[in-house]
Protein backbone atom coordinates (compact mmCIF):
# COMPACT_ATOMS: atom_id res chain seq x y z
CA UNK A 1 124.34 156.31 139.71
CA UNK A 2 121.59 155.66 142.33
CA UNK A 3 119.05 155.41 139.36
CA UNK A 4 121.20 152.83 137.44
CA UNK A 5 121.60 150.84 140.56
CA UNK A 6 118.09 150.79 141.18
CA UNK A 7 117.57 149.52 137.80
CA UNK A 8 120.01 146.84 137.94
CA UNK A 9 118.55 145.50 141.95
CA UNK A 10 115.32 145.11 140.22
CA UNK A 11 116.21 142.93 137.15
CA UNK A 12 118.35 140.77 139.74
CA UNK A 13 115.45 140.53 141.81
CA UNK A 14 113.17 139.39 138.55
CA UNK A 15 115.60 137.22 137.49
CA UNK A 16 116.08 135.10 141.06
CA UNK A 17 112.36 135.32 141.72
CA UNK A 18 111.75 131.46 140.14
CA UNK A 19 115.08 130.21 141.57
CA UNK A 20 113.59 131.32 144.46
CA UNK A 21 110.21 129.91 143.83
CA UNK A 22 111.96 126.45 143.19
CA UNK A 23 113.86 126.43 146.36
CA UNK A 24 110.62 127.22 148.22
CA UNK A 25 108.79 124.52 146.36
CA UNK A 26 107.04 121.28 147.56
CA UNK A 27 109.29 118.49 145.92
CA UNK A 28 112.62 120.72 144.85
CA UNK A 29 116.27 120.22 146.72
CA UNK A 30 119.05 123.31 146.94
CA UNK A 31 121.61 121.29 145.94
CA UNK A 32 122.56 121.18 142.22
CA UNK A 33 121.32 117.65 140.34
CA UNK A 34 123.45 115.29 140.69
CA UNK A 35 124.98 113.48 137.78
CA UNK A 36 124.68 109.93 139.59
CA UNK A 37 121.73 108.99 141.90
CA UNK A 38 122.61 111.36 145.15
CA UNK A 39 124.00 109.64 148.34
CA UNK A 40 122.38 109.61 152.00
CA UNK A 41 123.79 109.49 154.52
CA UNK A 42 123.05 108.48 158.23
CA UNK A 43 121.52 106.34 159.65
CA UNK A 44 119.50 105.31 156.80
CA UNK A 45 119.46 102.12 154.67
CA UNK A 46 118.89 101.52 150.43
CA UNK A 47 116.12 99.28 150.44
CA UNK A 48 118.85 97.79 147.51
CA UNK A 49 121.52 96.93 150.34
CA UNK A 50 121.68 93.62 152.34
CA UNK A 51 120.61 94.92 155.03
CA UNK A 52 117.65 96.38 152.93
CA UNK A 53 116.42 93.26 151.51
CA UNK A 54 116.29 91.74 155.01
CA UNK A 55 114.04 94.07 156.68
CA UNK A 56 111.54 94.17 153.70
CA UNK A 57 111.68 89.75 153.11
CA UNK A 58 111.14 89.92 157.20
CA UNK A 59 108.64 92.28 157.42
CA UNK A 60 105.05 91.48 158.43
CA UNK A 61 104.39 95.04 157.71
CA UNK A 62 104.57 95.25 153.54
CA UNK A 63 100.54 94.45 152.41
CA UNK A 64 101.24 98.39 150.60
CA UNK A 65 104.56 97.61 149.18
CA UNK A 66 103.08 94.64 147.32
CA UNK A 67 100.55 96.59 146.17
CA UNK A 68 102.07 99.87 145.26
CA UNK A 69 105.26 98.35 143.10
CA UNK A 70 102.73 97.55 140.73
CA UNK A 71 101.91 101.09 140.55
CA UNK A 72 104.69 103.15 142.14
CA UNK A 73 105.30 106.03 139.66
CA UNK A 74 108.24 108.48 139.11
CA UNK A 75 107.37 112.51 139.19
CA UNK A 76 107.57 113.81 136.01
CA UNK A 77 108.03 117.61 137.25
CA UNK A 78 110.62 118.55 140.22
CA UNK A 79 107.22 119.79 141.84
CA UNK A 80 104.87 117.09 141.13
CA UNK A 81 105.95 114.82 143.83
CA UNK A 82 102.14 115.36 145.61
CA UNK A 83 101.02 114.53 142.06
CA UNK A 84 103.18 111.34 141.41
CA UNK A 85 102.41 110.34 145.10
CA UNK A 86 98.59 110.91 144.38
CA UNK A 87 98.49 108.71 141.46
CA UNK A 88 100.42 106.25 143.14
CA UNK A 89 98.37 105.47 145.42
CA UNK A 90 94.86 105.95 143.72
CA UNK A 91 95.84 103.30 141.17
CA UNK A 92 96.60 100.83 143.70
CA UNK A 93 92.68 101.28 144.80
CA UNK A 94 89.91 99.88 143.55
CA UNK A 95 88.39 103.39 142.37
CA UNK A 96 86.90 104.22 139.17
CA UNK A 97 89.85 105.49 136.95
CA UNK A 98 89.73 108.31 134.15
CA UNK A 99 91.23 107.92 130.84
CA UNK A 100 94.38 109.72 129.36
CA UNK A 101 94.14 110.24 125.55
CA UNK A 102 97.31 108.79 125.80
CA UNK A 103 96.33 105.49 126.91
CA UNK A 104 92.75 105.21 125.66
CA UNK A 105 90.68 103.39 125.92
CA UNK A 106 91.92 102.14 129.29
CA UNK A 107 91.89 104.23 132.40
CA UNK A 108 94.81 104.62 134.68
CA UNK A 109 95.49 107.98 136.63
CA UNK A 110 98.39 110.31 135.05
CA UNK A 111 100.08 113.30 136.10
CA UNK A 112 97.72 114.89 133.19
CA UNK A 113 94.50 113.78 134.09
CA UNK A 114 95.07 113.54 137.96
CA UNK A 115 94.03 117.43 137.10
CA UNK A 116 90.20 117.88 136.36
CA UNK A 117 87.85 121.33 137.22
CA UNK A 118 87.08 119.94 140.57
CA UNK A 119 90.90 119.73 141.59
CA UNK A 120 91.73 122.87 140.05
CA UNK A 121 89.15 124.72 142.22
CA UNK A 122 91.94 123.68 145.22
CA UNK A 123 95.17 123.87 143.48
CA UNK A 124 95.22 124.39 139.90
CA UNK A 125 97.94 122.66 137.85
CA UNK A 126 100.27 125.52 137.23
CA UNK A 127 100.24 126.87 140.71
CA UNK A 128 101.23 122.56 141.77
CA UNK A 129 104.22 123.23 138.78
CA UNK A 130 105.12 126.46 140.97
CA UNK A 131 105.36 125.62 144.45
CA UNK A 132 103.99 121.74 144.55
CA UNK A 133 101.11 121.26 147.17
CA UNK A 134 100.79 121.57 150.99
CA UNK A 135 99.20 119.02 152.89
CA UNK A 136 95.84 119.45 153.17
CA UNK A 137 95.70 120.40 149.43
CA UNK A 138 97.62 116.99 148.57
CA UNK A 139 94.67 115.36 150.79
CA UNK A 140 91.58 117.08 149.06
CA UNK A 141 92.52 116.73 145.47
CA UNK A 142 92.72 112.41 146.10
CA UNK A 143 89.10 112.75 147.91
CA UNK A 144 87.80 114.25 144.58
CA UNK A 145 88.51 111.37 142.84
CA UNK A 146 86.80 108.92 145.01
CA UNK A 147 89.10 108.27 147.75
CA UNK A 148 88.71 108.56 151.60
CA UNK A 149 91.37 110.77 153.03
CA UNK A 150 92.24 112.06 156.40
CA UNK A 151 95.49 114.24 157.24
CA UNK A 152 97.44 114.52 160.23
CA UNK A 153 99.49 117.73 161.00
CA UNK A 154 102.93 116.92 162.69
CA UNK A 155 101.91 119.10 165.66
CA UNK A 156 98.36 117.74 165.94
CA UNK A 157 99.75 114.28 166.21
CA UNK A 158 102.98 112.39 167.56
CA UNK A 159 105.58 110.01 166.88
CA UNK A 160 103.87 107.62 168.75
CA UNK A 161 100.22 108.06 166.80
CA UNK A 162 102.14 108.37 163.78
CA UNK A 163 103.37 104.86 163.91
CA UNK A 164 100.77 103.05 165.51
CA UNK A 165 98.61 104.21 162.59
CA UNK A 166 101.24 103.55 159.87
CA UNK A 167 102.29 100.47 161.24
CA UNK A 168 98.51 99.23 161.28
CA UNK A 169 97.95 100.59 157.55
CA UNK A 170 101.19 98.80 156.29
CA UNK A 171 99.71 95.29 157.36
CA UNK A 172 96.10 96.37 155.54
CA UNK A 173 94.78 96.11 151.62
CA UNK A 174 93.55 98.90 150.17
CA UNK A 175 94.74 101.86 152.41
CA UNK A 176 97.54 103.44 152.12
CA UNK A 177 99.92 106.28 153.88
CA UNK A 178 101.41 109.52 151.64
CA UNK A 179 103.90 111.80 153.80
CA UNK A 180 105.14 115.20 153.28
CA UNK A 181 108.12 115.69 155.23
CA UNK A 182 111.37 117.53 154.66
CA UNK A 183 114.28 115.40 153.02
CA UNK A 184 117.67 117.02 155.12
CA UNK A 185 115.76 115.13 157.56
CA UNK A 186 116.27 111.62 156.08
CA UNK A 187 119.90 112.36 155.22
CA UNK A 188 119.17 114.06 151.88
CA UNK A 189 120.01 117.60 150.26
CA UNK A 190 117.53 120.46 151.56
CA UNK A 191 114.17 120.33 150.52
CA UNK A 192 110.23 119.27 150.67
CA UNK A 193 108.79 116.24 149.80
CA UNK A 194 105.80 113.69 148.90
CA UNK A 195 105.92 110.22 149.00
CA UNK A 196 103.95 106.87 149.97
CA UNK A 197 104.99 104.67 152.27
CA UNK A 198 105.73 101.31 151.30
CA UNK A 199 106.61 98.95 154.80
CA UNK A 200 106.99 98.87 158.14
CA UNK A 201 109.90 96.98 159.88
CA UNK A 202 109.23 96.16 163.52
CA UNK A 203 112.95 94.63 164.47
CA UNK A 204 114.65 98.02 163.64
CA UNK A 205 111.21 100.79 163.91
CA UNK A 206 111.71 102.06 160.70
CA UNK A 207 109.84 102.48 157.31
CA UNK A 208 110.44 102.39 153.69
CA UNK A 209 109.74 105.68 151.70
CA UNK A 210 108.98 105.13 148.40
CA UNK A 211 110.12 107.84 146.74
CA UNK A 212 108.70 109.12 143.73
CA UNK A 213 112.01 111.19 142.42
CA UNK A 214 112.77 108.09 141.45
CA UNK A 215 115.66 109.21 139.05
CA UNK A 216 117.19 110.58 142.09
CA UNK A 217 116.50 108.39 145.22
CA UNK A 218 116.00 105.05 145.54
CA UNK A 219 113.70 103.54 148.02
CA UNK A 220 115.26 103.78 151.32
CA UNK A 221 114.11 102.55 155.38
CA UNK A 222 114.11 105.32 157.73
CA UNK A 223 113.89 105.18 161.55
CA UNK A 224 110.53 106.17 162.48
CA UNK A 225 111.75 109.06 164.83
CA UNK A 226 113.95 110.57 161.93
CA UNK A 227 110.71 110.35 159.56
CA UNK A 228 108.46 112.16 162.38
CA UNK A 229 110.56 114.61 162.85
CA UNK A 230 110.86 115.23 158.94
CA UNK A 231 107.24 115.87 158.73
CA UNK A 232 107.37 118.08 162.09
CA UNK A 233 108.80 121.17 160.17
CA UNK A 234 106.74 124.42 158.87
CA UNK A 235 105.62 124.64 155.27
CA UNK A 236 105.82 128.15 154.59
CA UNK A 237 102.91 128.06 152.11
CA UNK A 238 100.33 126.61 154.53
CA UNK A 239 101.41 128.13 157.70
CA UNK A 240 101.30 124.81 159.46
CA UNK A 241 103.69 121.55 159.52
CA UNK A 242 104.00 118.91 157.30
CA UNK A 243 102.72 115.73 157.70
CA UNK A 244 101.03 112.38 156.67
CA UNK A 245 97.97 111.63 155.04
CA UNK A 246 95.55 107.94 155.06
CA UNK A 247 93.96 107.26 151.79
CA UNK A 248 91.45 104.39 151.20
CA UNK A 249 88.71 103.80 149.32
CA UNK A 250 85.81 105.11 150.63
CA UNK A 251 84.09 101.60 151.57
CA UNK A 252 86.85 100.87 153.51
């Protein structure tokens, strides 16, 4: 009997080991998918609402928004949120692009070429389809393709830092702001996240997440002590807390 339970612990355990895996990972939610975009709740406004389209037409905060709705891009994997967030944002610079078969012959960056030998030497492409990307892996792979990055650790930095350098980046060309913060947070189902920034609004102190699950969550305005304290949690993979991340191009 003990032998048979034995048996039957460890095919449960091999079983649940990639549900577990997913739960742990960098873009993936506990909750089951929804079969209509899921609700937030909070505090928290749809950048669709009224009240959403009044903060982004009054903001003098929104240089990235303009800039990355021409190339704001949905994740194509649960886990590629780092990925969809890279590519974002590095085809919204004026870097030098490489071409996807699919494409050819113009260059854009994809969630298939975004991953090159260089990149892989940090986080290879299945490991990112495992468990996503922490931080300062998100950060290194967009410096290999040409851009200047710098991340900030939650607990190395503040709320206070973290908007005055948002805020400034928002009203700038050609830099932009990725965060990794935890979505039950933001008044969404459990779970770890990328996504760029889009806008800053100064009358209410929040900022629009663009969010790359696109198929899931729309755009949405978030107060920027809510947002902080989303990237202030432990990522189990690194060891350290979440966070945010500047990306420019490297004259900039």
């Amino acid at each position: 009997m003990t032998s048979t339970m034995t048996k039957r612990s460890r095919i449960l355990g091999f079983l649940m080991a990639p549900a577990l895996a997913l739960v742990l990972a960098g873009c993936v939610t506990t909750a089951a998918a929804p079969k209509k975009p899921a609700k937030i709740t909070g505090s928290y406004v749809l950048l669709t609402s009224e009240e959403g389209r009044k903060r982004i037409n009054r903001s003098t905060h929104r240089v990235d928004y303009n800039s990355l709705m021409a190339t704001f891009t949905t994740q194509e994997r649960q886990t590629l949120c780092s990925v969809a967030t890279g590519v974002s944002i590095l085809n919204a610079l004026p870097l030098e692009r490489p071409v996807d078969p699919k494409y050819k012959p113009y260059a854009f960056f994809t969630q298939a070429n975004y991953f090159n030998d260089r990149v892989e030497s940090i986080v290879d492409r299945p490991t990112t389809l495992r468990i996503g990307q922490t931080l300062e892996q998100a950060a290194k792979v967009m410096a290999v393709h040409g851009a200047k990055t710098r991340h900030f650790h939650a607990a190395d930095s503040s709320a206070a830092e973290f908007r005055r350098i948002a805020k400034r980046n928002m009203a700038e060309k050609n830099n932009f702001v990725a965060i990794n913060y935890r979505r039950n947070y933001v008044g969404q189902p459990p779970g770890a996240h990328f996504s760029p920034l889009g806008a800053y609004d100064e009358a209410t102190d929040s900022f629009l997440i663009l969010d790359v699950a696109r198929y899931k969550f729309p755009p949405v305005w978030v107060p920027a002590e809510d947002l902080f304290r989303a990237m202030n949690t432990m990522d189990s993979d690194s060891g350290k807390t979440r966070g945010f991340i500047v990306v420019s191009a490297r004259s900039h």
